[in-house]
C-alpha atoms as a PDB file:
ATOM      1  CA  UNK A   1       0.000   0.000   0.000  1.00  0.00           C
ATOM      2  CA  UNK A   2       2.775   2.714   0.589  1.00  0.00           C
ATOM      3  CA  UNK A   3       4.705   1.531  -2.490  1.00  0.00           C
ATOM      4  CA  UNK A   4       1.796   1.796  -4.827  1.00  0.00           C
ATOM      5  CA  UNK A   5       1.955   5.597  -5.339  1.00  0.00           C
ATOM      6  CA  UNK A   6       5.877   5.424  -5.476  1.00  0.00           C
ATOM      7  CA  UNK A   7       6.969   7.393  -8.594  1.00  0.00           C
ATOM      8  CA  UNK A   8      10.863   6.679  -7.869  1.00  0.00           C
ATOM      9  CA  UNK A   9      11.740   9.940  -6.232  1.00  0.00           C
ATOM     10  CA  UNK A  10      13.156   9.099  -2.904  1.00  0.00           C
ATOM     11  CA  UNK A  11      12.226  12.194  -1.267  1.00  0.00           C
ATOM     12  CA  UNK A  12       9.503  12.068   1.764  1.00  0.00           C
ATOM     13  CA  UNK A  13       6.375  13.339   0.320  1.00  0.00           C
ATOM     14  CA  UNK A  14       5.747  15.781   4.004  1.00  0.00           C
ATOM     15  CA  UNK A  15       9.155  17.152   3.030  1.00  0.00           C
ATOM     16  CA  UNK A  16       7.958  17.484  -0.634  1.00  0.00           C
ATOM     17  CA  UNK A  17       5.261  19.194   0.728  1.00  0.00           C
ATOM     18  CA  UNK A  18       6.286  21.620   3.727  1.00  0.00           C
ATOM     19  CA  UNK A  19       7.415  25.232   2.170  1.00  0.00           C
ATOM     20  CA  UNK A  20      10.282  25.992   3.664  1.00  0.00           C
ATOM     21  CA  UNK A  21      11.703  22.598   2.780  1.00  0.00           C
ATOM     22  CA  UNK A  22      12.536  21.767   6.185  1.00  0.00           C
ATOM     23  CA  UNK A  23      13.292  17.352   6.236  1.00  0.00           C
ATOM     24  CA  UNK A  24      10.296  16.476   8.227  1.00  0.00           C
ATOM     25  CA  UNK A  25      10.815  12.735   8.317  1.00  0.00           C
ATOM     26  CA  UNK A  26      14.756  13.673   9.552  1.00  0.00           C
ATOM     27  CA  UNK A  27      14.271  15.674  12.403  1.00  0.00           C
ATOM     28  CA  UNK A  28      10.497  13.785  13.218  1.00  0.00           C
ATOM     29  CA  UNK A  29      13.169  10.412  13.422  1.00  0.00           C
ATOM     30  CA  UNK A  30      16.310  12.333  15.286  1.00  0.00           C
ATOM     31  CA  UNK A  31      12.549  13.387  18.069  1.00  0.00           C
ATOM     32  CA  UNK A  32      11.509   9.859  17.856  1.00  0.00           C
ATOM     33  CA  UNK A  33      15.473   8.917  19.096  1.00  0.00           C
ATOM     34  CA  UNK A  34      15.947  11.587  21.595  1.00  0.00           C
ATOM     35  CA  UNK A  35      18.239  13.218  19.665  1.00  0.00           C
ATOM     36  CA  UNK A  36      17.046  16.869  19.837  1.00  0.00           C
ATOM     37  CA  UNK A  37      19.561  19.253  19.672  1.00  0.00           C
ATOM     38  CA  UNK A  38      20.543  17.133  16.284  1.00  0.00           C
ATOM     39  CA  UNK A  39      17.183  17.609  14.897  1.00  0.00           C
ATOM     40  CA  UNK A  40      16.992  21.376  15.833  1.00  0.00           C
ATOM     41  CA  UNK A  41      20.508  21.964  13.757  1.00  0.00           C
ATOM     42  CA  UNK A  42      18.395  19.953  11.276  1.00  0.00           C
ATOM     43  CA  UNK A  43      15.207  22.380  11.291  1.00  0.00           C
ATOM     44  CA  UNK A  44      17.067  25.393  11.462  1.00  0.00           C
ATOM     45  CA  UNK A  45      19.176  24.491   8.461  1.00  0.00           C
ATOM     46  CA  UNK A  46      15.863  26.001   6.623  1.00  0.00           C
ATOM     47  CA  UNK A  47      14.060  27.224   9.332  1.00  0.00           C
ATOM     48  CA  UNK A  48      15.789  29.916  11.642  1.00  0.00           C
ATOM     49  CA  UNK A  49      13.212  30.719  14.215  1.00  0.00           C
ATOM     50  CA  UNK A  50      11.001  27.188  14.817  1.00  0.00           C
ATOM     51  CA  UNK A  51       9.600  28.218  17.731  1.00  0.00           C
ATOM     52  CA  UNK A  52       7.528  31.075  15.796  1.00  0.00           C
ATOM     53  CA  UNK A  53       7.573  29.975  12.639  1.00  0.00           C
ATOM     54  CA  UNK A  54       6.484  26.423  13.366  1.00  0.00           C
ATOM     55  CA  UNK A  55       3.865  27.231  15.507  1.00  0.00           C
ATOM     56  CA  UNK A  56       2.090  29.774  12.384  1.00  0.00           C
ATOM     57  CA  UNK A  57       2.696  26.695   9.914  1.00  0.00           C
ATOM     58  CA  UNK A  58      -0.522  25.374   8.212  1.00  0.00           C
ATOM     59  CA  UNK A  59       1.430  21.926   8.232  1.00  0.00           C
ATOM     60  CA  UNK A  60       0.498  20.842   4.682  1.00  0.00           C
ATOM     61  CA  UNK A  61       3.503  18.155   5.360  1.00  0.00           C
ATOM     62  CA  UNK A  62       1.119  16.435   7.331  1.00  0.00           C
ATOM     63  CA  UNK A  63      -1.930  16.186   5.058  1.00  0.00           C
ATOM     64  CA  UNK A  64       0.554  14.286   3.239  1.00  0.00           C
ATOM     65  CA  UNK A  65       1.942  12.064   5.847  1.00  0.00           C
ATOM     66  CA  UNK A  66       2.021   8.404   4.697  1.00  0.00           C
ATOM     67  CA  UNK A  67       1.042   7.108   8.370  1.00  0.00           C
ATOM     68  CA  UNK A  68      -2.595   8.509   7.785  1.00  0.00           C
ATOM     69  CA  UNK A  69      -2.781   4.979   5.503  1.00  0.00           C
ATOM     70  CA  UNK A  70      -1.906   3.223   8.402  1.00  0.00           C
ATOM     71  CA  UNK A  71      -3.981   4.826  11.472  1.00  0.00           C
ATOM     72  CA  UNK A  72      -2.860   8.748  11.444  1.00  0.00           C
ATOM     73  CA  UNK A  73      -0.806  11.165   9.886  1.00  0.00           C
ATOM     74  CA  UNK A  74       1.909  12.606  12.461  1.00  0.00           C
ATOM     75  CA  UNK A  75       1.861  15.905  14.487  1.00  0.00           C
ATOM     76  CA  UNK A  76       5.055  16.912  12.921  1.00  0.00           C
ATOM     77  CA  UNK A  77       4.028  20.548  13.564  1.00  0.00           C
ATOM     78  CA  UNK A  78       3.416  19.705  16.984  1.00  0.00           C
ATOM     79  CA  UNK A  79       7.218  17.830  17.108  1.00  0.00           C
ATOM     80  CA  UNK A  80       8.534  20.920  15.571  1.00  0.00           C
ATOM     81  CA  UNK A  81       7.268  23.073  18.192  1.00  0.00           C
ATOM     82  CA  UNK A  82       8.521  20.435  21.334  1.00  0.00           C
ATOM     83  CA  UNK A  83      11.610  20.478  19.985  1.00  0.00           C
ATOM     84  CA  UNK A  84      12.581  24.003  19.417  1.00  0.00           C
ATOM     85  CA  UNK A  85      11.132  24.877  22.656  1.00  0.00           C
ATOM     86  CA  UNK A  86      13.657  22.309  24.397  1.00  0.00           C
ATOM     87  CA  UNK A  87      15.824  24.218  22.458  1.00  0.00           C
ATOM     88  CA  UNK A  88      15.098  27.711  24.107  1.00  0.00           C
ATOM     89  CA  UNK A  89      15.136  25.992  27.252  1.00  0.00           C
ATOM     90  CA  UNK A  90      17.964  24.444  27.217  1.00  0.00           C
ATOM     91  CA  UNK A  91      21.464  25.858  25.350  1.00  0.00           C
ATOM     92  CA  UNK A  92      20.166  27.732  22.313  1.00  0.00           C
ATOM     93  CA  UNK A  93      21.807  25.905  19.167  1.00  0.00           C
ATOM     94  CA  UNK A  94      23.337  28.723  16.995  1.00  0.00           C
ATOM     95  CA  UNK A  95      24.970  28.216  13.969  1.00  0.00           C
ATOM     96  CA  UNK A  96      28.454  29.021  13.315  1.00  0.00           C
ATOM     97  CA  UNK A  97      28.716  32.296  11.742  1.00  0.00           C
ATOM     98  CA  UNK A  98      31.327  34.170   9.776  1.00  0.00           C
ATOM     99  CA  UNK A  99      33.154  37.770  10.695  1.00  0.00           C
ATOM    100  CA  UNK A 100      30.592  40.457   8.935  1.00  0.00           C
ATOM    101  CA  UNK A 101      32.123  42.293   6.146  1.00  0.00           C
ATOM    102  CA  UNK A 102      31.238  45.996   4.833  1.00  0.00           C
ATOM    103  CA  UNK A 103      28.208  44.696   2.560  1.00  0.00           C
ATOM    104  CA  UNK A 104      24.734  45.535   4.391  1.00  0.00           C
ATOM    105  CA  UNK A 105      21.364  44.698   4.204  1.00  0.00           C
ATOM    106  CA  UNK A 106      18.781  46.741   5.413  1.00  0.00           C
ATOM    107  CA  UNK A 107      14.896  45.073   6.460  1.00  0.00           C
ATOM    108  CA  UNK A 108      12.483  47.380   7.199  1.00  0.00           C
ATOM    109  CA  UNK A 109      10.000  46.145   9.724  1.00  0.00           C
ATOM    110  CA  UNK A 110      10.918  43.316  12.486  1.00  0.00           C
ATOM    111  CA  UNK A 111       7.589  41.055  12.385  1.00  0.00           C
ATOM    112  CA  UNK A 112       7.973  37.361  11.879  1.00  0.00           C
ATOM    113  CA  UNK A 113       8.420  38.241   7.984  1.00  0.00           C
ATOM    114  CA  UNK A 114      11.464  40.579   8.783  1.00  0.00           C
ATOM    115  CA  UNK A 115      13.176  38.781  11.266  1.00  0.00           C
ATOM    116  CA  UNK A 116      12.418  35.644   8.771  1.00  0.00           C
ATOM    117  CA  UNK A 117      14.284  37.602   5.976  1.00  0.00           C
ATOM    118  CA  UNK A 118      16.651  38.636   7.777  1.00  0.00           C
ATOM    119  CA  UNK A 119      18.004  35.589   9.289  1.00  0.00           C
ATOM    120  CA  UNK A 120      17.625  33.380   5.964  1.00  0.00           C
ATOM    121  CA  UNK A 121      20.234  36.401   4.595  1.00  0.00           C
ATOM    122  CA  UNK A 122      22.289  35.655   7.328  1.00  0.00           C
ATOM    123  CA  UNK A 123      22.634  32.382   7.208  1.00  0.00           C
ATOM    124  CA  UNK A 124      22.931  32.158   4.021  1.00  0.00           C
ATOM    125  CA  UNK A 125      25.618  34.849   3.707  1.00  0.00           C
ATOM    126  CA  UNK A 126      26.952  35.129   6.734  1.00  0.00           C
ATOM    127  CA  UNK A 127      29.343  37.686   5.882  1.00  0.00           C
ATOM    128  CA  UNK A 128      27.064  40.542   5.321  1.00  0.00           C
ATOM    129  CA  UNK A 129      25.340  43.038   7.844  1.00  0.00           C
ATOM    130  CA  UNK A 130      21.968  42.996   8.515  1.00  0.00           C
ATOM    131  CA  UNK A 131      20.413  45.464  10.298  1.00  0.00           C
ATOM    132  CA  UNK A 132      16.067  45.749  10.662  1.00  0.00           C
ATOM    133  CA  UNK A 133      14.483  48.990  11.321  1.00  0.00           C
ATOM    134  CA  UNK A 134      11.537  48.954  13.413  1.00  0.00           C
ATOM    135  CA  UNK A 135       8.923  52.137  14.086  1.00  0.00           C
ATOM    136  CA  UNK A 136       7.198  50.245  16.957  1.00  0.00           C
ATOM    137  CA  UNK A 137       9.626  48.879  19.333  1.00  0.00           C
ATOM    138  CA  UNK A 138       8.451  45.380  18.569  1.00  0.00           C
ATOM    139  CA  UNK A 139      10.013  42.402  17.451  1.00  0.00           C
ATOM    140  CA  UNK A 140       9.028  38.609  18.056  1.00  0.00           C
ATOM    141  CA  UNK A 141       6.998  37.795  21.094  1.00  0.00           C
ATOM    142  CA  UNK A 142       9.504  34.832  22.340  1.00  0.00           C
ATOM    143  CA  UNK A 143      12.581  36.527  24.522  1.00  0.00           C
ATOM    144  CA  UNK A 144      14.606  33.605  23.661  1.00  0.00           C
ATOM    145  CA  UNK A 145      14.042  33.924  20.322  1.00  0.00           C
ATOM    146  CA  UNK A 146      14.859  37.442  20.068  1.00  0.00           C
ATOM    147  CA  UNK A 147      17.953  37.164  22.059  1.00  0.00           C
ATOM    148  CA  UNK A 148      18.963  34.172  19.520  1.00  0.00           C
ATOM    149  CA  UNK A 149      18.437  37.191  16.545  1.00  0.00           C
ATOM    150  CA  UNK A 150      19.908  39.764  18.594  1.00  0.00           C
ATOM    151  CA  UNK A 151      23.156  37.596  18.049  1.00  0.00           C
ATOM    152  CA  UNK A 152      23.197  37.560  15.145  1.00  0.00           C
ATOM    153  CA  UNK A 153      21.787  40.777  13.511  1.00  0.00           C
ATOM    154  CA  UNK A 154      21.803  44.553  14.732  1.00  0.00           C
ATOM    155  CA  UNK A 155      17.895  45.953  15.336  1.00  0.00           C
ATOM    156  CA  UNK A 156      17.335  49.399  15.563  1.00  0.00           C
ATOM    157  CA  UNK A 157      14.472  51.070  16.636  1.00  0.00           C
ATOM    158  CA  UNK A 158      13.126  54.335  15.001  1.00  0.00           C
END
């Protein structure tokens, strides 16, 4: 039965499906083994701030969970959410990040969206500046998490 829709591409079809093209089936197995600081360097390799972001997912990776064939697709927002906050709680994984050069980035507004942007440039480039402006002294509602992006990128307020 879960072979009989297999069209030879070895890729998970929650991962297929989630957006950000995090590797649901990855981190939900590194959960299932204990292993959670391992599958939180595995989320944030496409997903910076899981704590927020996960928790504002419509989880389409789970509409397309194989297990629903079997008894029931699995919370992998839910696992998402557990595990990044045992992150916060714990010793806040950070990726290693290079010395910033003189190229800059500037993000105007420091909602989820922002702070979203502004970390995927970051990570992905870790040499330039980033720097979000933001009129209304507001950015993220998780301390944690903003202490993780205060790290990492400069926030001013205007």
């Amino acid at each position: 039965l879960l072979l009989s829709d297999h069209t030879v591409d070895c890729v998970a079809p929650c991962s297929k499906a989630c957006p950000a093209g995090t590797d649901c089936q990855g981190y939900v197995g590194l959960i299932a083994n204990g292993e959670y600081t391992e599958a939180v360097k595995l989320i944030k390799e496409k997903l910076p701030l899981p704590a927020s972001i996960g928790r504002i997912c419509p989880h389409p990776c789970e509409k397309q969970c194989r297990r629903q064939f079997v008894d029931e697709p699995i919370s992998i927002a839910f696992l998402k959410s557990f595990v990044a906050d045992m992150d916060l709680l714990g010793d806040t994984y950070i990726p290693e990040i290079e010395p910033d050069t003189n190229k800059t980035v500037a993000i105007i507004g420091g909602g989820a969206s922002g702070c979203f942007a502004a970390l995927r440039i970051k990570v992905n480039n870790p040499q330039i500046d980033v720097t979000i402006y933001e009129k209304n002294n507001k950015i993220l509602k998780k301390a944690n998490e903003y202490r993780y992006l205060m790290r990492l990128i400069c926030v001013k307020f205007a």
